[in-house]
Structure formats: C-alpha cells, structure tokens
C-alpha atoms as a PDB file:
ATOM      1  CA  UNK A   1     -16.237 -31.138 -15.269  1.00  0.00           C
ATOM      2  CA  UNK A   2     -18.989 -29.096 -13.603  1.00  0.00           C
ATOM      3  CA  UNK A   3     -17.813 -25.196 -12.696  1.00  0.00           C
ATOM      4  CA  UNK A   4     -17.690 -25.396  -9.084  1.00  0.00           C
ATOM      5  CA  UNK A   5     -15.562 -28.646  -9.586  1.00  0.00           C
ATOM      6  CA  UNK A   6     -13.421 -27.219 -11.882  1.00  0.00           C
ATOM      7  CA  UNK A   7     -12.788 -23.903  -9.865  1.00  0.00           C
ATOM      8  CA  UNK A   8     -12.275 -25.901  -6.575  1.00  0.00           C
ATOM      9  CA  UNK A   9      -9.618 -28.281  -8.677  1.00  0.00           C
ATOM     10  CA  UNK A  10      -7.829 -25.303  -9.589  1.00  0.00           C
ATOM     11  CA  UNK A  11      -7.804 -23.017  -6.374  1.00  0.00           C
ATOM     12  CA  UNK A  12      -5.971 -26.124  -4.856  1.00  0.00           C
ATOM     13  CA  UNK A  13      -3.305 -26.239  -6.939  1.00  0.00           C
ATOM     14  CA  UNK A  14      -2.714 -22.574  -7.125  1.00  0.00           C
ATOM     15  CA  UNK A  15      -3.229 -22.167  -3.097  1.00  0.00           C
ATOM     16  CA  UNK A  16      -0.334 -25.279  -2.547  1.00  0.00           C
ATOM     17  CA  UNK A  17       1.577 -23.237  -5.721  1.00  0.00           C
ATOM     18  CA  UNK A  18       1.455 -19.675  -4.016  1.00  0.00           C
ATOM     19  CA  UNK A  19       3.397 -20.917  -0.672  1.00  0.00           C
ATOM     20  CA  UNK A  20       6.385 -22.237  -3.162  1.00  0.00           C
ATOM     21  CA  UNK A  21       6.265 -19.613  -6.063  1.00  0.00           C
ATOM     22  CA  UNK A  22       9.740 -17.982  -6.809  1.00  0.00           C
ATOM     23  CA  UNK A  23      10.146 -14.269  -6.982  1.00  0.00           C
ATOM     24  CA  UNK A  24      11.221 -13.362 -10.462  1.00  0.00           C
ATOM     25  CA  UNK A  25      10.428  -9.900 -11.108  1.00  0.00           C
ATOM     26  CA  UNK A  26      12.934  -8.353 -13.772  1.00  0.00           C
ATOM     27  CA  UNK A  27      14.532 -12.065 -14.912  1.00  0.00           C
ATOM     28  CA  UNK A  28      12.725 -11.576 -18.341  1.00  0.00           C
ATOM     29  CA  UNK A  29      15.938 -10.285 -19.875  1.00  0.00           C
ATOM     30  CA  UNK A  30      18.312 -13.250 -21.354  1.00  0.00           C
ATOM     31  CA  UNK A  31      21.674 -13.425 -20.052  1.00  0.00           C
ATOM     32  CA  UNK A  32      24.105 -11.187 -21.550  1.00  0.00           C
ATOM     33  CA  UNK A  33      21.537  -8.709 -22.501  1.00  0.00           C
ATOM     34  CA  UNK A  34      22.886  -5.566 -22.047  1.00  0.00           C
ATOM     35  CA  UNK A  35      21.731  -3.959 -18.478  1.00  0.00           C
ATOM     36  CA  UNK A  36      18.898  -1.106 -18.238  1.00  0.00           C
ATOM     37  CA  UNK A  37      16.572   0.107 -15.630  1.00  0.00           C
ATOM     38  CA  UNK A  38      14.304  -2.455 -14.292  1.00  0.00           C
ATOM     39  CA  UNK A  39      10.571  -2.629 -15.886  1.00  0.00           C
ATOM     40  CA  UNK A  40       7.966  -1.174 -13.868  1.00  0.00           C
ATOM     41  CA  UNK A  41       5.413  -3.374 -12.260  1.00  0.00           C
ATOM     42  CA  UNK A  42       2.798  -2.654 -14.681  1.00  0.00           C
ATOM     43  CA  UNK A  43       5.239  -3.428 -17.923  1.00  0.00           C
ATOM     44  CA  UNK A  44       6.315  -6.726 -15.829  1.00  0.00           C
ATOM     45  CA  UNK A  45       2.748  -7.560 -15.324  1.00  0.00           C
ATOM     46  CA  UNK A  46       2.270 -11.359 -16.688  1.00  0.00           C
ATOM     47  CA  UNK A  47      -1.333 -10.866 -16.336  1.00  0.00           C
ATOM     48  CA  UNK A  48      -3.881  -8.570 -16.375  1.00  0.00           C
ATOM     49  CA  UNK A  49      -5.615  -8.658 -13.283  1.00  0.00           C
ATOM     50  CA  UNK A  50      -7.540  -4.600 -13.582  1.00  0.00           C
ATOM     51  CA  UNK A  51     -11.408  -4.715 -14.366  1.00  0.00           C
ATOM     52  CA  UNK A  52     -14.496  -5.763 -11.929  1.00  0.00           C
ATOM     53  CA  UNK A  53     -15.242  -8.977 -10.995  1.00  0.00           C
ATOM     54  CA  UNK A  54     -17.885 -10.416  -8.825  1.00  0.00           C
ATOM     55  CA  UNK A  55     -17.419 -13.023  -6.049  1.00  0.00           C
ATOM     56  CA  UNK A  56     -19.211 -16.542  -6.760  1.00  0.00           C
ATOM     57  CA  UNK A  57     -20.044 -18.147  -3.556  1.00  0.00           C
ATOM     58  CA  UNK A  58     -19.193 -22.010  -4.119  1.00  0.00           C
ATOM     59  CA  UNK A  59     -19.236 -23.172  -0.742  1.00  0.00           C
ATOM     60  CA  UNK A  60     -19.596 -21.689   2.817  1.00  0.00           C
ATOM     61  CA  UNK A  61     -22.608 -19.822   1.794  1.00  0.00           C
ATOM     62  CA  UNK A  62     -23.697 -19.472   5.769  1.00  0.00           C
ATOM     63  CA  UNK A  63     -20.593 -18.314   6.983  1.00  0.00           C
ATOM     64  CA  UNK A  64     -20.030 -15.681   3.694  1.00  0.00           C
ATOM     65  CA  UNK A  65     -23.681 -14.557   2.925  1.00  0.00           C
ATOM     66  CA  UNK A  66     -25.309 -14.590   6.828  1.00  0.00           C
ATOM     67  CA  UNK A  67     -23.662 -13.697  10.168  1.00  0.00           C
ATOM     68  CA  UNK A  68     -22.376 -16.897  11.417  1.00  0.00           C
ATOM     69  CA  UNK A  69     -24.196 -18.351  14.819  1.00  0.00           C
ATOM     70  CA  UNK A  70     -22.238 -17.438  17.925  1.00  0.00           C
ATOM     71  CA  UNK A  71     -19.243 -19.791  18.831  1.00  0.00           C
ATOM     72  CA  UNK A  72     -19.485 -21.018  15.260  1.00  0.00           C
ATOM     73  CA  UNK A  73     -15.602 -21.072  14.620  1.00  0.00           C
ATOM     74  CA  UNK A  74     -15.004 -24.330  12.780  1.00  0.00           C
ATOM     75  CA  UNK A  75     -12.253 -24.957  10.500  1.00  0.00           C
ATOM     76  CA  UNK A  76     -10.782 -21.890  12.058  1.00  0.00           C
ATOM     77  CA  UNK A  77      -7.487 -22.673  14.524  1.00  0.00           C
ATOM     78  CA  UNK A  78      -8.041 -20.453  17.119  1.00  0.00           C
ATOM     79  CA  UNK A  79      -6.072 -20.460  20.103  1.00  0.00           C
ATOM     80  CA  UNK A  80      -8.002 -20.752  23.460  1.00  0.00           C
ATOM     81  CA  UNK A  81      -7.811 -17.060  23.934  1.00  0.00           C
ATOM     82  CA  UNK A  82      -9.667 -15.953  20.720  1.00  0.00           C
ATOM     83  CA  UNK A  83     -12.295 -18.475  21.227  1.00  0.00           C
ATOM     84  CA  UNK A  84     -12.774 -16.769  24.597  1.00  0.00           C
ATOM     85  CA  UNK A  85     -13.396 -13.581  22.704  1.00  0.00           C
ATOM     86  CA  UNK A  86     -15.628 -15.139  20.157  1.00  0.00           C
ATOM     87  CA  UNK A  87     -17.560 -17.089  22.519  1.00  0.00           C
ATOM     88  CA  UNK A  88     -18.143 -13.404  24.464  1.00  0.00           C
ATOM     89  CA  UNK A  89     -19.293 -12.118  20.869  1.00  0.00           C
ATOM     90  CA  UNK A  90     -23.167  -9.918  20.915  1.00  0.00           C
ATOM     91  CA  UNK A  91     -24.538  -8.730  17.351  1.00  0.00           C
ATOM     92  CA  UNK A  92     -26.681  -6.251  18.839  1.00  0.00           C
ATOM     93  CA  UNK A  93     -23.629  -4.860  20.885  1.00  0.00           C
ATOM     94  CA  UNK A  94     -21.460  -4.942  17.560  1.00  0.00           C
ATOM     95  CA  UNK A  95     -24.161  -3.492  15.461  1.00  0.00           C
ATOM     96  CA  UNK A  96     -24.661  -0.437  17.985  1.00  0.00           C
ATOM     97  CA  UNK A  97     -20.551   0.172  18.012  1.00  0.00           C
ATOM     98  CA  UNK A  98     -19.263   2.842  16.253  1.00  0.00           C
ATOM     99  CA  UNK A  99     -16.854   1.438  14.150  1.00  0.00           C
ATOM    100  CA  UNK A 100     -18.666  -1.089  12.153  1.00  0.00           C
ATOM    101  CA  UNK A 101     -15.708  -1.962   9.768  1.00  0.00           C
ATOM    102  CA  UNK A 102     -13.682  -4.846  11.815  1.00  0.00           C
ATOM    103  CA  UNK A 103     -14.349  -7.643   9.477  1.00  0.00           C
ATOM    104  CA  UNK A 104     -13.525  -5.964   6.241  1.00  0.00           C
ATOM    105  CA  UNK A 105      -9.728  -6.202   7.022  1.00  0.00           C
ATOM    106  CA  UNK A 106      -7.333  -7.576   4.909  1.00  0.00           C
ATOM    107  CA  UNK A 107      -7.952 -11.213   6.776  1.00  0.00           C
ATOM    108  CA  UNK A 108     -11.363 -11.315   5.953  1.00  0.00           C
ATOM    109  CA  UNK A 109     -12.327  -8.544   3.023  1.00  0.00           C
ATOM    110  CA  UNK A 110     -11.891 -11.379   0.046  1.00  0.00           C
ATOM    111  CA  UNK A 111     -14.911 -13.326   1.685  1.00  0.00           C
ATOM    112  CA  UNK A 112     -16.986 -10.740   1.847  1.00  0.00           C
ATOM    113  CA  UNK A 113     -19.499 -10.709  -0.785  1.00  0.00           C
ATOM    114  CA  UNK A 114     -19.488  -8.181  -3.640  1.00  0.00           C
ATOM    115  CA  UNK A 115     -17.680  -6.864  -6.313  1.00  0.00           C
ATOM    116  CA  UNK A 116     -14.200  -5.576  -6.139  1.00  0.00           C
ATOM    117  CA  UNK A 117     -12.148  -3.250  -8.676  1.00  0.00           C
ATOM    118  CA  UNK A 118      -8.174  -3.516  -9.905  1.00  0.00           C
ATOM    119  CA  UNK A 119      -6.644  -0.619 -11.572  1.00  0.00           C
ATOM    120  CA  UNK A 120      -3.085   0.626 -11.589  1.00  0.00           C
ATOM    121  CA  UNK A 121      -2.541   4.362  -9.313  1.00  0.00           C
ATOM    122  CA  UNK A 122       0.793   4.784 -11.456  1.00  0.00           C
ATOM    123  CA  UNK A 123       3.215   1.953 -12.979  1.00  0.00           C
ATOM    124  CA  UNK A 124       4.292   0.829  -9.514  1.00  0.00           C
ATOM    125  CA  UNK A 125       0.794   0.944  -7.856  1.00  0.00           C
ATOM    126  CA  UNK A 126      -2.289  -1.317  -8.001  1.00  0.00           C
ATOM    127  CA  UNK A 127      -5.484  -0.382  -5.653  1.00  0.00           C
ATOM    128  CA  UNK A 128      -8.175  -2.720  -5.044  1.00  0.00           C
ATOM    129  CA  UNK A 129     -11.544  -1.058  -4.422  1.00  0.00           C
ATOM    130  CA  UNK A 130     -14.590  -3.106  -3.304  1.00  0.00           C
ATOM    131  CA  UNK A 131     -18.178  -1.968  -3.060  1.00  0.00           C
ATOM    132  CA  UNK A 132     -19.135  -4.051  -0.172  1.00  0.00           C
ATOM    133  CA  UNK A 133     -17.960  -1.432   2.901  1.00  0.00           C
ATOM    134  CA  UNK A 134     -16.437   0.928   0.152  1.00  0.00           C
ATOM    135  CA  UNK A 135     -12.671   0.097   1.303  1.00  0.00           C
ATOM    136  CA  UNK A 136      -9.805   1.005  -0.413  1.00  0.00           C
ATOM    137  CA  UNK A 137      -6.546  -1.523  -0.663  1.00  0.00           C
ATOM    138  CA  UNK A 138      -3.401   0.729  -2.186  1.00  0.00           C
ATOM    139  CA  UNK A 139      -0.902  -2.505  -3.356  1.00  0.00           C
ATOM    140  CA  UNK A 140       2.897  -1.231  -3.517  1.00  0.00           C
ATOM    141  CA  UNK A 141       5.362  -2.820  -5.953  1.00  0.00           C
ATOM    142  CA  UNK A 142       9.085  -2.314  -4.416  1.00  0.00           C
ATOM    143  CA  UNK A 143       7.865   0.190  -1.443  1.00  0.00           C
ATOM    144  CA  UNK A 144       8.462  -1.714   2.231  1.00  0.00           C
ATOM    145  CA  UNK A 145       6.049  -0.182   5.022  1.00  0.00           C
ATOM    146  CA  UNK A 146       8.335   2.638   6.069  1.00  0.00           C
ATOM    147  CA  UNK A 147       9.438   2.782  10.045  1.00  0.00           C
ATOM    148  CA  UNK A 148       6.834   3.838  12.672  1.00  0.00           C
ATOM    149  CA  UNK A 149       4.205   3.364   9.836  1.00  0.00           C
ATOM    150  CA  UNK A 150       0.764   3.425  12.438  1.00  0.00           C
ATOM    151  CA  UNK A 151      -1.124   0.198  11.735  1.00  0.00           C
ATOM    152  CA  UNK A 152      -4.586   0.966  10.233  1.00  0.00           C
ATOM    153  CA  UNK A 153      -7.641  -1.068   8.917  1.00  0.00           C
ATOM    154  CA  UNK A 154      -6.038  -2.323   5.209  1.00  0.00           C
ATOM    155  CA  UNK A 155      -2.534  -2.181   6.876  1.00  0.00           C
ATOM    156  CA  UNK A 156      -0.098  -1.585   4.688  1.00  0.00           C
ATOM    157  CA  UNK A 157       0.611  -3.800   1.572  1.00  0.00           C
ATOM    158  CA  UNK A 158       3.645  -4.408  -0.331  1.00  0.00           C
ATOM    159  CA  UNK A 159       2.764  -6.211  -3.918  1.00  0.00           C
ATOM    160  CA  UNK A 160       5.345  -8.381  -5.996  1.00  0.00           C
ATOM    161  CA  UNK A 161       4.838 -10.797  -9.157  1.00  0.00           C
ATOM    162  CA  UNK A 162       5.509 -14.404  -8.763  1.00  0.00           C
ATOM    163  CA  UNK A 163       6.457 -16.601 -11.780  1.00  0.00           C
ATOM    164  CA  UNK A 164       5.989 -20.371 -11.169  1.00  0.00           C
ATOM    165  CA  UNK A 165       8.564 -22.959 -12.174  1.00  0.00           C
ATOM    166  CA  UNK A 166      11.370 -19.757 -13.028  1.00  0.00           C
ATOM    167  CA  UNK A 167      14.001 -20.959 -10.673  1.00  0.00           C
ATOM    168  CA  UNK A 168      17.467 -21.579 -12.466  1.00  0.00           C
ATOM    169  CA  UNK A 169      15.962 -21.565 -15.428  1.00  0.00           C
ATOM    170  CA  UNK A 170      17.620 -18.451 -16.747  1.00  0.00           C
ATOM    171  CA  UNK A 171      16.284 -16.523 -20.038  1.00  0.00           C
ATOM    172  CA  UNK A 172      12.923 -14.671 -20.296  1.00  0.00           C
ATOM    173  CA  UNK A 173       9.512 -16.006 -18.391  1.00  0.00           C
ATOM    174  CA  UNK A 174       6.960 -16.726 -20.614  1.00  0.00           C
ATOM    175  CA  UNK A 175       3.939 -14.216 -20.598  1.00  0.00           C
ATOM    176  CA  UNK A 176       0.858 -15.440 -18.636  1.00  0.00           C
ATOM    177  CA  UNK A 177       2.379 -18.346 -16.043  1.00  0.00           C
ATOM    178  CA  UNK A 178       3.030 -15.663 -13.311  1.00  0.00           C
ATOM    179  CA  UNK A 179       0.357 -14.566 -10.279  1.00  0.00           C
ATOM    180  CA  UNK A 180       0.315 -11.393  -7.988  1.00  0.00           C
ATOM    181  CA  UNK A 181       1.260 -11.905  -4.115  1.00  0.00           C
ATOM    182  CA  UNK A 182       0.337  -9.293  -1.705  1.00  0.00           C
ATOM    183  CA  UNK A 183       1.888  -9.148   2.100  1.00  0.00           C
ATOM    184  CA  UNK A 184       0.222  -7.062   4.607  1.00  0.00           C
ATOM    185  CA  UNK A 185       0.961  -5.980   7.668  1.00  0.00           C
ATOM    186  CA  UNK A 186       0.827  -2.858  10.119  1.00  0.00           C
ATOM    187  CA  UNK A 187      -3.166  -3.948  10.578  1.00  0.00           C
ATOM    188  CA  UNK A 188      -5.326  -3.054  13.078  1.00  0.00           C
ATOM    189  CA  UNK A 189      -7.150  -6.109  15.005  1.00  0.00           C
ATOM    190  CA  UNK A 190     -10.380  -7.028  13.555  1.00  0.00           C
ATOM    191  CA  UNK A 191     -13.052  -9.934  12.946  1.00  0.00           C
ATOM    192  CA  UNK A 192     -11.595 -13.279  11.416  1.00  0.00           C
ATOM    193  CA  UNK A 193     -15.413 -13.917  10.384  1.00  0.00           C
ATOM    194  CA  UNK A 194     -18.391 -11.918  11.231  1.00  0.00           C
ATOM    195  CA  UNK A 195     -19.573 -13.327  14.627  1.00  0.00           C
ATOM    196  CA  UNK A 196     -16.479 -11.654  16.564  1.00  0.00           C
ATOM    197  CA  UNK A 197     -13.679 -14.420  15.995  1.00  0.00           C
ATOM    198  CA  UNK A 198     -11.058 -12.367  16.281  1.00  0.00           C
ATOM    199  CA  UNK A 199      -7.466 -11.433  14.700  1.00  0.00           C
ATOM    200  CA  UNK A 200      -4.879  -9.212  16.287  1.00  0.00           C
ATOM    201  CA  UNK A 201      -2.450  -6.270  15.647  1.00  0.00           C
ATOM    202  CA  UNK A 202       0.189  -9.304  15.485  1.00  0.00           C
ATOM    203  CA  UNK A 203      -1.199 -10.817  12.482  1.00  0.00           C
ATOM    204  CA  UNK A 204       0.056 -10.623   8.770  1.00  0.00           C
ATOM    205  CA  UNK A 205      -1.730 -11.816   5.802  1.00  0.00           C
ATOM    206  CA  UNK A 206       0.353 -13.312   2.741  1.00  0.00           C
ATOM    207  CA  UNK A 207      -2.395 -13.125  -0.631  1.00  0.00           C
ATOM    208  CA  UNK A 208      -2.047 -14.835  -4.370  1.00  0.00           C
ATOM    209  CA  UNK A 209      -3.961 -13.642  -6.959  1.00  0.00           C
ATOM    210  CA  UNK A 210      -4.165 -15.811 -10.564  1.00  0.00           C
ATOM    211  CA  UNK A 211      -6.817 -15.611 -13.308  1.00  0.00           C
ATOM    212  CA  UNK A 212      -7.556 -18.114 -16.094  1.00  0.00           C
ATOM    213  CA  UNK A 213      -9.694 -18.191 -18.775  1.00  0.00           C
ATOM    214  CA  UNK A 214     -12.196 -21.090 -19.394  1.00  0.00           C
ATOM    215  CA  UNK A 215     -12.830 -22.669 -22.889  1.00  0.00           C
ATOM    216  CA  UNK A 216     -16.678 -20.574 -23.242  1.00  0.00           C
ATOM    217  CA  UNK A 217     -14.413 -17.135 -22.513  1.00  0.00           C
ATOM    218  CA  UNK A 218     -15.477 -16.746 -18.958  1.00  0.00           C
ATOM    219  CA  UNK A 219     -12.298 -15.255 -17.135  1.00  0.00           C
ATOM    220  CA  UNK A 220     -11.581 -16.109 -13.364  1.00  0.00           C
ATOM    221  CA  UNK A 221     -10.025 -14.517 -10.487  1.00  0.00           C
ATOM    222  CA  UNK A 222      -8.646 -16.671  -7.246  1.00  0.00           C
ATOM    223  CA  UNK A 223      -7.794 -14.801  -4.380  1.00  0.00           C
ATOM    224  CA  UNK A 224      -5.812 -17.270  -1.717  1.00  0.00           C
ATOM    225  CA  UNK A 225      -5.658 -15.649   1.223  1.00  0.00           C
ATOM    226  CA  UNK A 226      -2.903 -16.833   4.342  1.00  0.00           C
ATOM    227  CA  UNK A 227      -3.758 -15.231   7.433  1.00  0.00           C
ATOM    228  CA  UNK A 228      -0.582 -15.813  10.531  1.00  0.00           C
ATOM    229  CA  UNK A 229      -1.582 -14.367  13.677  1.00  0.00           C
ATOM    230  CA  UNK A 230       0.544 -15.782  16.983  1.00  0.00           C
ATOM    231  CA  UNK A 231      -1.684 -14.373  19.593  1.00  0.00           C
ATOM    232  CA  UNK A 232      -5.698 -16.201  18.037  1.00  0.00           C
ATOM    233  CA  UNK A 233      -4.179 -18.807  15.728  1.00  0.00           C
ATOM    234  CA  UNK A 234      -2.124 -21.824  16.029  1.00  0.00           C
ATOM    235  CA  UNK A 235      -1.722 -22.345  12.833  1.00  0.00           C
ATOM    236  CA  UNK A 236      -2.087 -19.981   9.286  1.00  0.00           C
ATOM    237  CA  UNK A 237      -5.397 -20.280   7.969  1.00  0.00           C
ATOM    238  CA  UNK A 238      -5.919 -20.334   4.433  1.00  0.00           C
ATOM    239  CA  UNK A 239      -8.972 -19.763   2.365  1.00  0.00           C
ATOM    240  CA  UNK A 240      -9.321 -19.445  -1.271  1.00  0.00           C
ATOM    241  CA  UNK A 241     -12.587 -17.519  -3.403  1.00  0.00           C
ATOM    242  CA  UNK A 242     -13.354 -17.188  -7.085  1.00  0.00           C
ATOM    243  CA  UNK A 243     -14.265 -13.901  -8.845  1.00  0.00           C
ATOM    244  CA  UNK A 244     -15.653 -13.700 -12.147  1.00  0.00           C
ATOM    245  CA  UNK A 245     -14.514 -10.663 -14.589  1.00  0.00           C
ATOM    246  CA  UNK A 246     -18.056  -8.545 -15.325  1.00  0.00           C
ATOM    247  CA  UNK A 247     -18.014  -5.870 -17.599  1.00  0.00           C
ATOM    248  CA  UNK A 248     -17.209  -2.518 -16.259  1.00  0.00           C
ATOM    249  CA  UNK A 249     -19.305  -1.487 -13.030  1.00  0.00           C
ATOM    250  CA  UNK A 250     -22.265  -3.881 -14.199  1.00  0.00           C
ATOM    251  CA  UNK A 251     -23.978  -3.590 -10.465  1.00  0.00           C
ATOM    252  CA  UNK A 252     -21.432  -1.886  -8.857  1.00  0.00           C
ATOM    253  CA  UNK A 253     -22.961  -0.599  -5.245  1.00  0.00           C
ATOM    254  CA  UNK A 254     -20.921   0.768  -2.897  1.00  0.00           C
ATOM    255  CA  UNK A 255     -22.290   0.287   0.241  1.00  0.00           C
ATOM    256  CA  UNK A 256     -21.299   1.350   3.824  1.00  0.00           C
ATOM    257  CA  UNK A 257     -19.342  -1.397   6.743  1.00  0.00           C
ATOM    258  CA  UNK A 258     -21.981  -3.376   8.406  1.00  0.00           C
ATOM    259  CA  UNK A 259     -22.070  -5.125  11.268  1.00  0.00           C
ATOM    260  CA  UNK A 260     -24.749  -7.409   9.774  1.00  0.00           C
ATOM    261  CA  UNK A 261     -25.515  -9.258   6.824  1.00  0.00           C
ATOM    262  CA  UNK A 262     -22.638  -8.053   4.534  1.00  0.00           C
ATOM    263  CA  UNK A 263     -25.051  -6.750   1.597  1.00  0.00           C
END
C-alpha cells in the first residue's frame, strides 16, 4: 500500500476510535492486587509520544501551505454568522494587526506546518512546543482548569491516556494499544484557517494523539483534532495530520506568528 494510502487508512480508524476510547488510566493493576498510589502519567504512559516530528502534508496542501482565497471555507460547517466574518476577511488588514497569532490556537496549530516537540515538564506534565509561531502547549494529567482561569491563546489543556477495547475487561492493559487525548478549553477566539474563518471564546477542542511504527522503522504521529464551537459551527469539525519522528532538532526553526504564509 502506498504511504499516503496507508496513513489516510489508519487516521480513519483511529479518528472514528478516539470519539469511543474508554478512559483507563490506573486499571493496569489485576484485581485483588493490593492498593498503592496511582502511577504517574509518565509511568502510565502506553506510548512514547516525546521527540520531534515533522508534519507531512498528504492532502490540503493549499489550504495548509498558502493562505486560503477569501470565502474559501469548504468542508468547514460554519454557521451563517462566521461565514459573515470570513467573507469580511482582508490579509493586508490582518497582516498590519498587532497580534498576528489567531490561527495558531489550539483549533488550528496541528495544521500548521512545521515541526513540533513532546517532552514531559514533571511526571504529570507533557508540553508541546512547535517552531512554526514558537507556541507553547503545557498538557495537564489530573489538573481541571481551576475557577475564573482567564481564557488565553493555547487555553488551558487537561491531558488523559485512553486505552482502546479496556472496558470490562478487568486485569492489566497491554503496553502500546493506548493513545493520548487532550481537551482544551478557556481559549481565546481565533482563525479556524488562515483567511479569517473564525472560532469563538465558546469553542472547545477534544485531540487524540497515536503513533505506530511502519515495517522500514519509520515511526508516525496522528494528531485528530475535534473542534465544537456553538456560536461558528453547526457541527464539530474534525481533521486529522501525520507527523513523522526526526531525530532530535534536525531543522528545528522557530519562527515568529504570521499572518501570511505559515513558514
């Protein structure tokens, strides 16, 4: 099966798997073991998703790589107020604007091209790092957005491990068939896609990440992103992207937002 094939075949299944996948965190333990505390995220970690990887462009190469023509909002289920917005959208107004960082939020910072970066803060906290407009994504295991928390551009993220197929099966979860989900909220609005479609204060992104490993040793990252946002969509709107692992900071630029081409 040709890569692009193959990668497509398998971001399906784990994008349809990721709305049904069963929180298990801590059912490792058999029953009757004797009790303890619970493992940290990083010692309950079924895979290991810290390194660099690189985002491979399959498909949608105008609307990742370029700025997207204005009113160019297909596939996107927008409601007939954010296509109002989007259809009032002006690059050379968004380029002069100060803040120049509204489409690398949470809803839209997997698409953007580049190289992003997993490593673990401390044993209950992942941060993903990207080069492409040098944002920072802190991932909590266990830590709820605390009250009054002011929304911000990356929100605020609360990170749990999903093990497929673990429901009343009882007993430990074998090593390797489990993914990372990410829920944010508390964002700030931003761009949806580049040419001003829009997302709102309202709207809350639900992520899975998997990896896999292909017979020639190339590993694999998908990101699925669900974006729900009452006020600009009628619908969640779900994307899914491939990384590939690279060795460690092999062309690693950070680069200011733009309001432009993304690189």
């Amino acid at each position: 099966m040709r890569p692009v094939a193959y990668l497509t075949a398998v971001a399906l299944v784990l994008s349809l798997a990721g709305a049904s996948a069963v929180l298990a965190q801590g059912q490792g333990r058999g029953r009757g073991a004797a009790a303890g505390p619970p493992p940290t995220a990083r010692a309950a970690a079924p895979k290991d998703f810290t390194g660099y990887w690189v985002s491979i462009v399959t498909e949608h190469w105008h609307l990742r790589m370029l700025v997207p023509p204005k009113g160019d909002y297909s596939m996107l289920p927008l409601t007939p107020e954010a296509r109002k917005i989007a259809d009032t959208w002006d690059l050379g107004k968004s380029k002069a604007e100060p803040d120049q960082c509204k489409a690398y939020g949470p809803p839209a910072l997997m698409r953007v091209p580049g190289r992003v970066h997993f490593h673990w803060v401390d044993d209950n906290t992942l941060q993903l790092d990207t080069d492409a407009g040098t944002q920072t994504r802190t991932l909590r295991f266990g830590a709820p957005a605390p009250a009054g928390q002011a929304p911000q551009l990356q929100g605020y993220s609360v990170a749990s491990w999903e093990f497929l197929g673990s429901r009343g099966r009882g007993g430990a979860v074998p090593k390797g068939t489990g993914q990372l989900r990410v829920r944010t909220t508390r964002m700030t609005g931003g761009y949806l896609r580049r040419n001003g479609v829009p997302y709102s204060e309202d709207a809350s992104v639900d992520e899975y990440f998997d990896t896999f490993t292909e017979p020639n040793g190339d590993t694999w990252l998908l990101a699925t992103t669900i974006v729900t946002d009452p006020k600009y969509l009628t619908q969640p709107y779900t994307s899914t992207v491939p990384f590939k692992k690279i060795p460690d900071r092999q062309g690693w630029d950070p680069t200011p937002c733009k309001a432009d081409e993304p690189r």
